[in-house]
PDB file of N, CA and C in Angstrom:
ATOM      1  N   UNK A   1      10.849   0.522  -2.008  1.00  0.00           N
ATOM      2  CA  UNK A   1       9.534   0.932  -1.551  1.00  0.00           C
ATOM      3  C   UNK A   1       8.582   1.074  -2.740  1.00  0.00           C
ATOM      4  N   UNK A   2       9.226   1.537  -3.867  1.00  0.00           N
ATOM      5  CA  UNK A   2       8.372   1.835  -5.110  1.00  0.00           C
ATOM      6  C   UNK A   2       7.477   0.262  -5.633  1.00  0.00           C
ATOM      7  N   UNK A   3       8.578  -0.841  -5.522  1.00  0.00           N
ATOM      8  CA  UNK A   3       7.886  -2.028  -6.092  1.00  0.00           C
ATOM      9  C   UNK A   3       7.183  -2.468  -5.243  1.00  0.00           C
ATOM     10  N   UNK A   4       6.864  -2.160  -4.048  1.00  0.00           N
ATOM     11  CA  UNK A   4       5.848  -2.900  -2.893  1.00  0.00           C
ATOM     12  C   UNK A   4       4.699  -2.295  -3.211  1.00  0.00           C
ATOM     13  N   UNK A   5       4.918  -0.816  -3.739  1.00  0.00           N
ATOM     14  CA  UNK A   5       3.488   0.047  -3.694  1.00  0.00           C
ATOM     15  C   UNK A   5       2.919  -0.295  -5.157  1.00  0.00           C
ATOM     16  N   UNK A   6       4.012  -0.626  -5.923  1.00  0.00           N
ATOM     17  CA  UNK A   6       3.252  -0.521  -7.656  1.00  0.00           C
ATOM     18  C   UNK A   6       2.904  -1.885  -7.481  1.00  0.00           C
ATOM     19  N   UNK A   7       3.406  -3.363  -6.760  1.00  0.00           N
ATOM     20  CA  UNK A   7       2.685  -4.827  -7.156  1.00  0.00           C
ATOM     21  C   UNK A   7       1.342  -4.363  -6.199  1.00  0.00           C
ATOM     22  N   UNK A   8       1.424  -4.061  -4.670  1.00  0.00           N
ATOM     23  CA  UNK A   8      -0.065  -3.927  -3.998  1.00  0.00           C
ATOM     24  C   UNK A   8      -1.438  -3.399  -4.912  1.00  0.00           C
ATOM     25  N   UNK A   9      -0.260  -1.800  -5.698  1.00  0.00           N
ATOM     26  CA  UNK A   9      -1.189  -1.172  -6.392  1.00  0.00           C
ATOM     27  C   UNK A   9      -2.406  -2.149  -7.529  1.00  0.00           C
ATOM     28  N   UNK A  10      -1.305  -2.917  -8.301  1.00  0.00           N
ATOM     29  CA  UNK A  10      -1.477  -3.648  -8.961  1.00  0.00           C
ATOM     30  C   UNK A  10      -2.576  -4.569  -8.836  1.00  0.00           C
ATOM     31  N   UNK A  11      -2.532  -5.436  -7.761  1.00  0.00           N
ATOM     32  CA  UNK A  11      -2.945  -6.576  -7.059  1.00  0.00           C
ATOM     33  C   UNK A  11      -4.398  -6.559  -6.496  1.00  0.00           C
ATOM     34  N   UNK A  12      -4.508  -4.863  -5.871  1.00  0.00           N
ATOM     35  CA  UNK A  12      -5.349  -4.547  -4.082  1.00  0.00           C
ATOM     36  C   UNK A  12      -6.422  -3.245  -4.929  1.00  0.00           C
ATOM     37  N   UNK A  13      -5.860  -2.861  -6.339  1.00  0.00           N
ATOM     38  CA  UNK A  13      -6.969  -1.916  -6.497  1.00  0.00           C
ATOM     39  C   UNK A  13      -8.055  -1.975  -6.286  1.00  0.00           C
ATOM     40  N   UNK A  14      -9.366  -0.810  -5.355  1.00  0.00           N
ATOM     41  CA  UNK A  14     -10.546  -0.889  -5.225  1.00  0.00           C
ATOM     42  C   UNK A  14     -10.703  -1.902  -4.507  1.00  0.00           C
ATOM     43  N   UNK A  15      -9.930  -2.486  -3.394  1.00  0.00           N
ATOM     44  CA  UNK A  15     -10.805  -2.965  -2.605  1.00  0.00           C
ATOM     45  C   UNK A  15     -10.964  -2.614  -1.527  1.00  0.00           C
ATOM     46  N   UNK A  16     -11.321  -3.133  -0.723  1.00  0.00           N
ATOM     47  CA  UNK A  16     -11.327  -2.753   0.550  1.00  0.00           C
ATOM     48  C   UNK A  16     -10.065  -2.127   1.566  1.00  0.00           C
ATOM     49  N   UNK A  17     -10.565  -1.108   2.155  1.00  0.00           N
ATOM     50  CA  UNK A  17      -9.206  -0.456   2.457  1.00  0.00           C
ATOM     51  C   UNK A  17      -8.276  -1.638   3.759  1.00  0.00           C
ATOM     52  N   UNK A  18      -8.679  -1.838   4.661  1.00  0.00           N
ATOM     53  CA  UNK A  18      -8.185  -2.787   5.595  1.00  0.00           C
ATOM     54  C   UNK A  18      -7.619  -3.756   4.918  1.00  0.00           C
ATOM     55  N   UNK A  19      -7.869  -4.361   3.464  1.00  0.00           N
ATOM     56  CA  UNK A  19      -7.586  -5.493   3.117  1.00  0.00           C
ATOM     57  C   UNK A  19      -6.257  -5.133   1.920  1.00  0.00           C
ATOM     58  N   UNK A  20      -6.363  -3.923   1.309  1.00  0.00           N
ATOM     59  CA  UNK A  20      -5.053  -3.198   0.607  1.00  0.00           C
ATOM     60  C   UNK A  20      -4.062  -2.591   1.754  1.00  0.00           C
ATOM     61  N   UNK A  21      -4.236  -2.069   3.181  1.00  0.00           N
ATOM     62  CA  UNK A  21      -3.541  -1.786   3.714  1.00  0.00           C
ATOM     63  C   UNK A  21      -2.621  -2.827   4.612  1.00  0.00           C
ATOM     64  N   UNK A  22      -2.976  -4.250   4.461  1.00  0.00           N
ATOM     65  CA  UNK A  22      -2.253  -4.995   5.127  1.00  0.00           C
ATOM     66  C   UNK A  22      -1.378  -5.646   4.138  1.00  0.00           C
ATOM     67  N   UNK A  23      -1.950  -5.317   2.793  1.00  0.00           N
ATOM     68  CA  UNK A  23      -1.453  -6.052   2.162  1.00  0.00           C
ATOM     69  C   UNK A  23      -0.249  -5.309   1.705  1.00  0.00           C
ATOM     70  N   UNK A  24      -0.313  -3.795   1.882  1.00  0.00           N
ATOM     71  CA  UNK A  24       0.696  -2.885   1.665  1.00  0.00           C
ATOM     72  C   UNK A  24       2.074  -2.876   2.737  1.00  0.00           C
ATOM     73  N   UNK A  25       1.201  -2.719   3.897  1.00  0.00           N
ATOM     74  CA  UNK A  25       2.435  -3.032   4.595  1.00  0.00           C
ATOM     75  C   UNK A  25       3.442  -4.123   4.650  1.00  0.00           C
ATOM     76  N   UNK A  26       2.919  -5.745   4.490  1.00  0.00           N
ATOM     77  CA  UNK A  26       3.354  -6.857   3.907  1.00  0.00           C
ATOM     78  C   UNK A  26       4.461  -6.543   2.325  1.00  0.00           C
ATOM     79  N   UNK A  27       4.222  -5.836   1.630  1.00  0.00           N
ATOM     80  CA  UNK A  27       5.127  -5.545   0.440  1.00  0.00           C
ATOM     81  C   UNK A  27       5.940  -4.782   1.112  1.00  0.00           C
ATOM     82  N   UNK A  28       5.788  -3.628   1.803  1.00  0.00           N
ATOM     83  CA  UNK A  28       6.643  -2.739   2.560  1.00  0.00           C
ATOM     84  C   UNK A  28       7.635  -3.112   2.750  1.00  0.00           C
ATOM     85  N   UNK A  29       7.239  -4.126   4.075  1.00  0.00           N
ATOM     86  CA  UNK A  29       8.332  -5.180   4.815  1.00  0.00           C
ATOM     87  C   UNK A  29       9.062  -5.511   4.087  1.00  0.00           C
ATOM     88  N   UNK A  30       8.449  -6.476   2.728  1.00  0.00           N
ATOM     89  CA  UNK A  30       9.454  -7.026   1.964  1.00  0.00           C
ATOM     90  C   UNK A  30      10.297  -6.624   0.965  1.00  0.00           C
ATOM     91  N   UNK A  31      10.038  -5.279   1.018  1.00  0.00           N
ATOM     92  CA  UNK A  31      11.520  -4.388  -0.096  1.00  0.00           C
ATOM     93  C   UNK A  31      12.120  -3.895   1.397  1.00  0.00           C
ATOM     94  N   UNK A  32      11.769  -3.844   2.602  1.00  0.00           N
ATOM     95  CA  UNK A  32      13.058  -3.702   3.461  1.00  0.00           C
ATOM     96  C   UNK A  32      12.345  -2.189   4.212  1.00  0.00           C
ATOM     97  N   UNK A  33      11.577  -1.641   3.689  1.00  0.00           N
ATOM     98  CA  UNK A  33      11.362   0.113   3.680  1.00  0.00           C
ATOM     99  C   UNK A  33      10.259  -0.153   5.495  1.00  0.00           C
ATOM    100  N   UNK A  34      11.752   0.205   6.175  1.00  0.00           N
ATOM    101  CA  UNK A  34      11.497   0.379   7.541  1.00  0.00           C
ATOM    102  C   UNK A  34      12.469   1.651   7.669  1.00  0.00           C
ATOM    103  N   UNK A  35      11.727   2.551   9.253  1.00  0.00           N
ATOM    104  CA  UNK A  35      10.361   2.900   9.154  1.00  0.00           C
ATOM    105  C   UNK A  35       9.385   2.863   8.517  1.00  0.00           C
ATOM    106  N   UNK A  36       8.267   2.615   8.924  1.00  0.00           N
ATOM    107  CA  UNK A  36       6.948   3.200   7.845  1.00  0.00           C
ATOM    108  C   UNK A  36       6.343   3.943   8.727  1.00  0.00           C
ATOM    109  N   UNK A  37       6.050   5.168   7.961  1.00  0.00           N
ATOM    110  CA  UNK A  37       5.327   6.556   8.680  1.00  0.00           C
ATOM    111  C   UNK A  37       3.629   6.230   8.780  1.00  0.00           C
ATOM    112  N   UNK A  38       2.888   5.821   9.946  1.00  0.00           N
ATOM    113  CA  UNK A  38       1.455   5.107   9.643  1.00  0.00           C
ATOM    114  C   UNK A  38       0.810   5.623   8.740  1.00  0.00           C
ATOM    115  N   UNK A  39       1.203   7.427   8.591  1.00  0.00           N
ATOM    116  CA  UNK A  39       0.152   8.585   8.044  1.00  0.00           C
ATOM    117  C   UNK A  39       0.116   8.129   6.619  1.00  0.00           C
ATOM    118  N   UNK A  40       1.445   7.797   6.122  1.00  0.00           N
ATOM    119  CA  UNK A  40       1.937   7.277   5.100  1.00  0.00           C
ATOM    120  C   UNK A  40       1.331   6.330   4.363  1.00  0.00           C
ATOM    121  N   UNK A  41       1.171   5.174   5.167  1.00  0.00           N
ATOM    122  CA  UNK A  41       0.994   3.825   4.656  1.00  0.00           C
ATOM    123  C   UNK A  41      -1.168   4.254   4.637  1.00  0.00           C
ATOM    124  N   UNK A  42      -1.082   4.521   5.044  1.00  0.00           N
ATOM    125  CA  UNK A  42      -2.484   4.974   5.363  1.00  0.00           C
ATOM    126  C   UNK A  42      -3.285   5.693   4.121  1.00  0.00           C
ATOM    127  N   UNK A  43      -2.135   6.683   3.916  1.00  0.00           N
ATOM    128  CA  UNK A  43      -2.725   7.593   2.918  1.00  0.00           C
ATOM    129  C   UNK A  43      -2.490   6.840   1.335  1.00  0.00           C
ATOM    130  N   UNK A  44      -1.223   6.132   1.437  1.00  0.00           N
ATOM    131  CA  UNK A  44      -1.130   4.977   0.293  1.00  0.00           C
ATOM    132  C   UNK A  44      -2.342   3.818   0.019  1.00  0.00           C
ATOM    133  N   UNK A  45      -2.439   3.298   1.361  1.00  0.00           N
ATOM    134  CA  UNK A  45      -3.762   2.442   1.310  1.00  0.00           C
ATOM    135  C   UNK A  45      -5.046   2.951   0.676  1.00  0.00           C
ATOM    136  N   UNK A  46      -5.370   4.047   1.071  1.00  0.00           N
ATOM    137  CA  UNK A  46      -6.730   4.593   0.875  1.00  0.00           C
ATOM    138  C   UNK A  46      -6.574   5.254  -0.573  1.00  0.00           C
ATOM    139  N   UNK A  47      -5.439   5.473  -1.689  1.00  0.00           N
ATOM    140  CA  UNK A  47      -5.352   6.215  -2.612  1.00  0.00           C
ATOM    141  C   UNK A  47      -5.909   4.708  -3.859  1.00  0.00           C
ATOM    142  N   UNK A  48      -4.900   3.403  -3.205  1.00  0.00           N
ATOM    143  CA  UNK A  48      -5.100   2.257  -3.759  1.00  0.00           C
ATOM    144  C   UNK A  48      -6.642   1.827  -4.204  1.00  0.00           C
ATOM    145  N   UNK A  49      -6.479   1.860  -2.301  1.00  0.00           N
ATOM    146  CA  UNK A  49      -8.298   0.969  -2.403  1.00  0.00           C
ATOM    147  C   UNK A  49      -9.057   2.141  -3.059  1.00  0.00           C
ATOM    148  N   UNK A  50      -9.154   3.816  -3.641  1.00  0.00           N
ATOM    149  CA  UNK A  50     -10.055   4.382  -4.057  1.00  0.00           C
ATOM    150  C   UNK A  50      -9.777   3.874  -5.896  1.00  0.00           C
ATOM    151  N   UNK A  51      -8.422   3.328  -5.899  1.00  0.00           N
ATOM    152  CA  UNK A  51      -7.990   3.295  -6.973  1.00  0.00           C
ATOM    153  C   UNK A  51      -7.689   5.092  -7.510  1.00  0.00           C
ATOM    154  N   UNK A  52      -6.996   6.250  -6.628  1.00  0.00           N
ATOM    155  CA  UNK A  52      -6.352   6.955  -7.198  1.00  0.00           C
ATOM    156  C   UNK A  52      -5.263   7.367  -7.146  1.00  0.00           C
ATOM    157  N   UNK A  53      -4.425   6.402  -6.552  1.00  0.00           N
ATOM    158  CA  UNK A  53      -2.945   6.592  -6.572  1.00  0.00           C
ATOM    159  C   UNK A  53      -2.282   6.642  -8.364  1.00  0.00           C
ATOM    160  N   UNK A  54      -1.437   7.871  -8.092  1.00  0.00           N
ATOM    161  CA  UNK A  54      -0.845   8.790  -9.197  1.00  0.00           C
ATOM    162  C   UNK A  54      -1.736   8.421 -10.047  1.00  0.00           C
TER     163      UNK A  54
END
């Protein structure tokens, strides 16, 4: 789950939130990290696209 959020992070900073959050869930999927909690992916998206995640 960590490498889906640090390449999106990477990739999706500051942009648009709809457009980092699909792109988050898409990395999600692909390290395997099912469930995803929406509140979660949500609050990840919006930390990205503000660019203040950690």
């Amino acid at each position: 789950m960590e490498r889906g959020i640090d390449r999106t992070s990477a990739t999706h900073a500051g942009q648009p939130y709809a457009t980092v959050r699909e792109a988050l869930v898409l990395a999600l999927e692909e390290e395997g990290a099912r469930p995803m909690v929406p509140q979660v992916v949500d609050e990840l998206a919006r930390q990205i696209s503000e660019g203040t995640n950690r």
